[in-house]
Protein backbone atom coordinates (compact mmCIF):
# COMPACT_ATOMS: atom_id res chain seq x y z
CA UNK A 1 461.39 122.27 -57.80
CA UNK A 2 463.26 124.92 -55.53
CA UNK A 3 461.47 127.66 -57.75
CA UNK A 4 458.62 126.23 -57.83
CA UNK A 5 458.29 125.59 -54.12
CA UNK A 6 459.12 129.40 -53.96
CA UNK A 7 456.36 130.40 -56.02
CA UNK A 8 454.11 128.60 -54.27
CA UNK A 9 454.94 130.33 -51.01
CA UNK A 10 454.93 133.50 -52.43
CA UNK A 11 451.34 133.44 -53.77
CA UNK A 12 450.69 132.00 -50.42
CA UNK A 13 451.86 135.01 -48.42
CA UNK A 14 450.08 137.27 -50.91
CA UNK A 15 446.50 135.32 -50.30
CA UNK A 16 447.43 135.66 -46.46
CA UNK A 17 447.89 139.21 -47.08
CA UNK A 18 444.82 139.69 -48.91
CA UNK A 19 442.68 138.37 -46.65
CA UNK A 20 443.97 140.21 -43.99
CA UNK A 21 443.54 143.17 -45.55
CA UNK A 22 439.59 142.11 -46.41
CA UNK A 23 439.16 141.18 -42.71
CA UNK A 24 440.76 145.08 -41.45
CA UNK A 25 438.46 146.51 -44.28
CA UNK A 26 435.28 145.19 -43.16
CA UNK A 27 435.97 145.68 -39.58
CA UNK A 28 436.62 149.34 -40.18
CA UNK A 29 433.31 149.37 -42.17
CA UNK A 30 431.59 147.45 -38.92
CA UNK A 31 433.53 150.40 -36.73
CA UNK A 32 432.55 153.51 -39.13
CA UNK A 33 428.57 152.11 -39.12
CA UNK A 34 428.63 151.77 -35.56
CA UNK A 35 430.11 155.64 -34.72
CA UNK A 36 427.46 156.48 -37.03
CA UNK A 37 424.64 154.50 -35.33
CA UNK A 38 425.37 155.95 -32.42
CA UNK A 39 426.82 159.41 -33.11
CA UNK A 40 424.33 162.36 -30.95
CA UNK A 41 422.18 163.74 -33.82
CA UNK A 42 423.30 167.70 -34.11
CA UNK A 43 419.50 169.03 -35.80
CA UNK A 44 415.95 167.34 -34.62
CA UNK A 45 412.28 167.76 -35.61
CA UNK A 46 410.17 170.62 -33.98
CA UNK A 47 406.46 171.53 -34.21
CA UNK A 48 405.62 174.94 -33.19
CA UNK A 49 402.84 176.46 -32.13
CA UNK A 50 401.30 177.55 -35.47
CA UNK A 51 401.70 173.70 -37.15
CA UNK A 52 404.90 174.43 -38.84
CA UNK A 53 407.73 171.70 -38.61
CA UNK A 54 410.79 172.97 -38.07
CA UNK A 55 414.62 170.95 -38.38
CA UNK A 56 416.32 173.31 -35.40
CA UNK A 57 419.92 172.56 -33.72
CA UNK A 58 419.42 170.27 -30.32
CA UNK A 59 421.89 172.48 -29.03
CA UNK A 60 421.31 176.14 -30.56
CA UNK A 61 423.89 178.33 -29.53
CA UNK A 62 423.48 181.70 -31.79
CA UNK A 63 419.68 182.50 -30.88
CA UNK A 64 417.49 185.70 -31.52
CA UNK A 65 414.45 186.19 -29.31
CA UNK A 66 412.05 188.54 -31.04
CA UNK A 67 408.77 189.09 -28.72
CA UNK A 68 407.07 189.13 -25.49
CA UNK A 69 408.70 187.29 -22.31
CA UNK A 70 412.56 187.34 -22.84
CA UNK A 71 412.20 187.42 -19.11
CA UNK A 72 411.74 183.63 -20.19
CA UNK A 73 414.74 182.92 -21.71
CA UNK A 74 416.48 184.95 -18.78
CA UNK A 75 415.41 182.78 -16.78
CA UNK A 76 416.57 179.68 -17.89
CA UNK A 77 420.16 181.30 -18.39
CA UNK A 78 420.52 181.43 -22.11
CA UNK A 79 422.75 184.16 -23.88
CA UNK A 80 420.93 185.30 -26.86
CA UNK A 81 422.28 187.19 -30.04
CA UNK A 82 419.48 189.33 -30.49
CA UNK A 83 416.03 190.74 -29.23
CA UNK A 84 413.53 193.41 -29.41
CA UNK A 85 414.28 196.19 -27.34
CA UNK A 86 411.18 196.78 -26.85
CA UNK A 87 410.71 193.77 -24.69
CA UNK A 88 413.90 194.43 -22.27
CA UNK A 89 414.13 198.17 -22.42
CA UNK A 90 412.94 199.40 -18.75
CA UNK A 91 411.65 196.02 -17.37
CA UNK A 92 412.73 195.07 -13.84
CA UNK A 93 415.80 192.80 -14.91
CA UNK A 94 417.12 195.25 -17.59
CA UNK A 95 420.43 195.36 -15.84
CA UNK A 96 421.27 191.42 -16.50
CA UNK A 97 421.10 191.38 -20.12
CA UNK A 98 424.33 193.06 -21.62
CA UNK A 99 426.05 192.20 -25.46
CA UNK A 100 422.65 191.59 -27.22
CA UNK A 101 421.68 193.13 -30.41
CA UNK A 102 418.42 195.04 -31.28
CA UNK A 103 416.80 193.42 -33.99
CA UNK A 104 414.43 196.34 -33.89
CA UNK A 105 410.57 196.49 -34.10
CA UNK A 106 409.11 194.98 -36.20
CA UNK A 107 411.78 193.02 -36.49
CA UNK A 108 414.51 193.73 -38.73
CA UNK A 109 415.61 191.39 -41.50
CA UNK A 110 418.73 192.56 -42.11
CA UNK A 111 420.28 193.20 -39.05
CA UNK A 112 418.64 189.39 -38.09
CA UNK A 113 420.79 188.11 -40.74
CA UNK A 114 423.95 190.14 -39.70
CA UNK A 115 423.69 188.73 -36.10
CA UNK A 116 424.13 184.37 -38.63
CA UNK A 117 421.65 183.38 -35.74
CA UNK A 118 421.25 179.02 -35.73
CA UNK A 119 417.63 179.79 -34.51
CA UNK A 120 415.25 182.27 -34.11
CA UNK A 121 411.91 182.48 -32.07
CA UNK A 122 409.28 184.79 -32.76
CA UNK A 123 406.14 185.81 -30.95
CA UNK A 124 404.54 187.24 -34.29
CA UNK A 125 401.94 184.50 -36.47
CA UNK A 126 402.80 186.96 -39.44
CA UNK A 127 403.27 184.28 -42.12
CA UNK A 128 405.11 187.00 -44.13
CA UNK A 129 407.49 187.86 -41.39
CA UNK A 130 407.87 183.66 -40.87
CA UNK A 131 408.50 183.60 -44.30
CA UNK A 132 411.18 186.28 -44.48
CA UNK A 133 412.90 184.94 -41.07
CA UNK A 134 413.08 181.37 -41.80
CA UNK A 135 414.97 181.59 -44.67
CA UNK A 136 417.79 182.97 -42.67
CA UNK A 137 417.61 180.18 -39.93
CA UNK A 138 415.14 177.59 -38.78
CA UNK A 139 412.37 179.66 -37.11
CA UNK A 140 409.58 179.37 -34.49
CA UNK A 141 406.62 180.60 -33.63
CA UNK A 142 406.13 180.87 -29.68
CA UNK A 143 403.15 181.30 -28.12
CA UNK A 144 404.05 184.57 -25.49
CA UNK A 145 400.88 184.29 -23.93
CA UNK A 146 400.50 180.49 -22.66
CA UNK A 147 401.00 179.73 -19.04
CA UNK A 148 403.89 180.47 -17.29
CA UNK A 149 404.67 176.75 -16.96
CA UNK A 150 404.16 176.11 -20.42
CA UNK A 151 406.41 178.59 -21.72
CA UNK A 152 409.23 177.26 -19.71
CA UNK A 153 408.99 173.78 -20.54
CA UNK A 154 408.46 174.41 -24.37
CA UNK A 155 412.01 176.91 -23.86
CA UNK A 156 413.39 174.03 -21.98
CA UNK A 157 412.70 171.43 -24.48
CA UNK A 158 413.50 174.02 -27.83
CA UNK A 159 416.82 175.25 -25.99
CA UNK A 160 417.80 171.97 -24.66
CA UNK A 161 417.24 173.30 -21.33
CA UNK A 162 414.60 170.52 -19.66
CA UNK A 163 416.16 170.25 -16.20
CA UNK A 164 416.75 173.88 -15.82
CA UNK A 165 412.96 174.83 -16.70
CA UNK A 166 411.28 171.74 -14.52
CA UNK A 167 413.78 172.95 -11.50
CA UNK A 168 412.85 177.09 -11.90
CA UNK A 169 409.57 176.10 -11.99
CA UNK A 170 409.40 173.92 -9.11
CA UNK A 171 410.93 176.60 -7.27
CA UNK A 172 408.79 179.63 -8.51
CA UNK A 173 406.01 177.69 -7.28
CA UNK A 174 406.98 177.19 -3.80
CA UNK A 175 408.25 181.00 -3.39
CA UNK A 176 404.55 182.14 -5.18
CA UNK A 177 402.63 179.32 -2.93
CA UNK A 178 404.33 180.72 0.13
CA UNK A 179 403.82 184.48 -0.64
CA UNK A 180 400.17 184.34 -1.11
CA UNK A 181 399.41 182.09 1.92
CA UNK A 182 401.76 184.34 4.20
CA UNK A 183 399.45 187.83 2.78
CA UNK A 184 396.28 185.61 3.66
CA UNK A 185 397.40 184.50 6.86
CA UNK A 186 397.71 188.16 7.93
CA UNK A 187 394.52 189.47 6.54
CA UNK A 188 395.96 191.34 3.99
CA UNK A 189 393.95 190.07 1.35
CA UNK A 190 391.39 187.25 1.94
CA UNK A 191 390.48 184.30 -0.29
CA UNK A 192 388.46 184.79 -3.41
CA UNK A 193 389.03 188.58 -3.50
CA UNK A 194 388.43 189.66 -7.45
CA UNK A 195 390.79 191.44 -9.09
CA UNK A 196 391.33 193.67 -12.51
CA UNK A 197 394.60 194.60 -14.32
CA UNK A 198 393.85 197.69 -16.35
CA UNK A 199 395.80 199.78 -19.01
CA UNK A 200 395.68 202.44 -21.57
CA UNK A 201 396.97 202.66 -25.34
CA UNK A 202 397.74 205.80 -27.34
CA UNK A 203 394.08 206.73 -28.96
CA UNK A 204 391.91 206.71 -25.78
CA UNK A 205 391.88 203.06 -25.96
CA UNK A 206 391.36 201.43 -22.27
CA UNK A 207 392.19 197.76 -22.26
CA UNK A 208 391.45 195.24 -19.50
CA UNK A 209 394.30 192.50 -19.03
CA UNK A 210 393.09 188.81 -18.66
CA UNK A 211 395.35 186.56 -20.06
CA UNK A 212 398.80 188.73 -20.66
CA UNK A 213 400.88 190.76 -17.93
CA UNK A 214 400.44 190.84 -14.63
CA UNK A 215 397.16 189.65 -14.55
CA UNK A 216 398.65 186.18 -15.33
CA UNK A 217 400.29 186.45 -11.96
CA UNK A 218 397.63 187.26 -10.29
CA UNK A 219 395.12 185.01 -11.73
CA UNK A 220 397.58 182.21 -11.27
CA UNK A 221 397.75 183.00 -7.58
CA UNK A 222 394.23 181.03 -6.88
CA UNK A 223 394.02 184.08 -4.70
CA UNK A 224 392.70 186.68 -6.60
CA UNK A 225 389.99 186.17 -9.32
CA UNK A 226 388.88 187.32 -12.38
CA UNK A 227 385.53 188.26 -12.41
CA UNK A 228 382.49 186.63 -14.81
CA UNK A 229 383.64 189.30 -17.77
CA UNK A 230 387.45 188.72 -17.50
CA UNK A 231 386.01 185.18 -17.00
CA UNK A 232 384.70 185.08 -20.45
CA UNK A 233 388.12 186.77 -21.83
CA UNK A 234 389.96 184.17 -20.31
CA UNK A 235 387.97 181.26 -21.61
CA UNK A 236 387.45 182.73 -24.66
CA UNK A 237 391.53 182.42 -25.22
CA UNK A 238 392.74 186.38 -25.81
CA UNK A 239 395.32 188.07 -23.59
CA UNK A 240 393.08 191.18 -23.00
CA UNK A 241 390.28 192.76 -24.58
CA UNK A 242 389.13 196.71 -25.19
CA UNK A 243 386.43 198.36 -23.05
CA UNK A 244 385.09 201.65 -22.76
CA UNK A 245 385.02 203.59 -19.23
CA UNK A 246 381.38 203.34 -19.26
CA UNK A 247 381.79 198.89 -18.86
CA UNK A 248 384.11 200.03 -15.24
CA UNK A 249 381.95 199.08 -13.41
CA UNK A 250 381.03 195.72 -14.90
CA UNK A 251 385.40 194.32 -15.20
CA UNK A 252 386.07 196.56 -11.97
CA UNK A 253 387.24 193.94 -9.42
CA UNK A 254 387.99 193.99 -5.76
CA UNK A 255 391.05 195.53 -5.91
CA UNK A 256 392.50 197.35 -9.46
CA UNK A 257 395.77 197.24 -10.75
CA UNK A 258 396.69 200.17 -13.33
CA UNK A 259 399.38 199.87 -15.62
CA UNK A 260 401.19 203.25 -15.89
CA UNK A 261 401.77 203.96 -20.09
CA UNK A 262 404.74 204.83 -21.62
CA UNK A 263 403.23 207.59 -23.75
CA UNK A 264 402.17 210.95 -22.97
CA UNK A 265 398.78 210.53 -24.22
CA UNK A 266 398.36 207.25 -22.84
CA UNK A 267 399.16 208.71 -19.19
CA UNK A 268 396.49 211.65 -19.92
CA UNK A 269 393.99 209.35 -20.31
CA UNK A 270 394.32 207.41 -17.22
CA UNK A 271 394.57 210.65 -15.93
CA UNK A 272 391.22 211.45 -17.21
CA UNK A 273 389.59 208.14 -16.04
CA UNK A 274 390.81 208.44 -12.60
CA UNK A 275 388.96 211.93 -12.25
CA UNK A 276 385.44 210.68 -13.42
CA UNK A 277 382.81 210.44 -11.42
CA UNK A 278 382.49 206.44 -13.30
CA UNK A 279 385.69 205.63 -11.41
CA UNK A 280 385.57 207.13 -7.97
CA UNK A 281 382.61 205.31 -8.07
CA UNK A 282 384.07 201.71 -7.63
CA UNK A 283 384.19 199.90 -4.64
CA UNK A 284 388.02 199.41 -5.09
CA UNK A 285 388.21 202.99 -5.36
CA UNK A 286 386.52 203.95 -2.41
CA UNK A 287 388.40 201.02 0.03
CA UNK A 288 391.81 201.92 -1.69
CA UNK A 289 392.40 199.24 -3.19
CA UNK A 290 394.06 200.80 -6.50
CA UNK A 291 398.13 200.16 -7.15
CA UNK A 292 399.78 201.39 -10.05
CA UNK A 293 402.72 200.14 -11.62
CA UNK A 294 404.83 200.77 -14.77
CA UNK A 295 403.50 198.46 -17.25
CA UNK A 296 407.00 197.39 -18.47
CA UNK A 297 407.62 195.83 -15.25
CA UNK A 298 404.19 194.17 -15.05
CA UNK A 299 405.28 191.49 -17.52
CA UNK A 300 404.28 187.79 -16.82
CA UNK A 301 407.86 186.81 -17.86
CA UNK A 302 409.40 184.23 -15.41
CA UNK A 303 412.36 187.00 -14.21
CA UNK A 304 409.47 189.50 -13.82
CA UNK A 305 407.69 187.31 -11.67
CA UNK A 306 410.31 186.53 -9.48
CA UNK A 307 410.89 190.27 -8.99
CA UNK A 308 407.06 190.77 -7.93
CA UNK A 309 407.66 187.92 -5.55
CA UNK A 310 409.18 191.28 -3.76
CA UNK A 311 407.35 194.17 -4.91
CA UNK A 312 403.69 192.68 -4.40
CA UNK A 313 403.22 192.41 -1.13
CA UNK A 314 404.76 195.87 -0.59
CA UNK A 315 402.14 197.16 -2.55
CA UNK A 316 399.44 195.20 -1.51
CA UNK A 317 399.88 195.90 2.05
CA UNK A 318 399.80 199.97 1.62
């Protein structure tokens, strides 16, 4: 009976045992699913601007910039990996970007992949170049020439940056609002002035700026207009269209901006329009209302603009 009572208590304690083991097994399943449930997701969902849906890092830390407006990212305080010289050599905040890597121009492929970037943004629709990039990292396609407050938030948002672009913003604006009432205030320039941003390219080529550069400062100023042809380029969507000196009269505004080239043969042709009889011929010309300013520091880049804050009313009150 003694055994038997023994035997019984034995296969007792090993039920007991059992069960508690069951019970710590399927709480540790409960625990695992809940840490999973509510674990911070590491990758999300993004649609850029060309349609294509992208799975990028909500918190990318190894990024290459390759376009127009790395003023942009500046701005917002992000460290990249990589960038087109092209778009920081010279400009007017040259001095804070240090340790980056020139991914060339067109961009390099190889040296891209050197740099093991966790996201890239590009300012190219070339669905080759897309191609070629994204199978290095998840890649985007950034529309360089959107408003100013566009850009930011869609940075904000792809480089988990929200709070930072919404504040910069809300500051720019006060600092621009406050510029361009103190310069009417004065007389300096009055309301509804017009205004034209002009440039040239190697191969004779004069362009008129509507929707790219500085003329997406001034524009946004509700200050200075465009007139009824940049008008048209404006509405029509395109950051600046080609003209020949013989249409100067027609895009001249009330005051002209000129972009100073970078190449020789650019800067002899501005030469060459400045001397004709077409352009001494323009009201602008004739009040003195012409400034000229090196066209790498006449981006529309949030770190550009903050410089001009500075350097337009200098020049606007010569």
């Amino acid at each position: 009976m003694k055994k038997l009572n023994r035997h019984m208590l034995f296969c007792s304690l090993l039920l007991l045992v059992g069960v508690l083991l069951a019970a710590c097994g399927s709480n540790n399943e409960e625990t695992n699913r809940k840490e999973t449930a509510t674990a911070e997701p590491t990758t999300r969902i993004y649609k850029d601007y060309l349609g294509h849906e992208v799975e990028i890092p909500v918190n990318p830390e190894r990024v290459v910039y390759h376009g127009e407006g790395y003023g942009d990212v500046l701005a917002l305080n992000i460290k990249t990996v990589g960038a087109g010289f092209s778009w920081i050599t010279d400009y007017a905040w040259e001095d804070r970007v240090k340790d980056v890597e020139d991914v060339g121009f067109p961009i390099n492929v190889e040296q891209t992949l050197s740099l093991k970037p966790d996201l890239i943004i590009i300012g190219t629709s070339d669905e080759k170049t897309y191609s070629q990039l994204s199978k290095i990292a998840p890649t985007i396609v950034f529309d360089t020439f959107a408003p100013l407050n566009q850009r930011l938030t869609e940075l904000g948002d792809i480089l988990n940056k929200k709070e930072e672009a919404a504040q910069w913003i809300e500051d720019y604006t006060d600092k621009a609002d406050k510029m361009w009432e103190s310069l009417v205030a004065v007389g300096t320039v009055k309301p509804d002035e017009t205004a034209s941003v002009l440039t040239y390219y190697p191969g004779d080529r004069l362009f008129v700026m509507a929707r790219a550069g500085l003329s997406q400062v001034l524009y946004d100023s509700n200050v200075l207009k465009p007139g009824d042809k940049i008008q048209k380029i404006l509405d029509d969507g395109t950051g600046f269209a080609e003209i020949s000196t013989e249409l100067l009269p027609e895009y001249a505004g009330d005051r002209i901006f000129i972009l100073t080239p970078v190449t020789d043969e650019a800067k002899q042709s501005t030469k060459e329009m400045m001397d004709s009889p077409i352009w001494k011929s323009l009201p602008a010309v004739k009040n003195g209302h012409v400034y000229t300013i090196d066209i790498q520091k006449s981006d529309s880049d949030a770190s550009t603009r903050e410089w001009l804050l500075t350097e337009l009313p200098t020049m606007l009150k010569k």
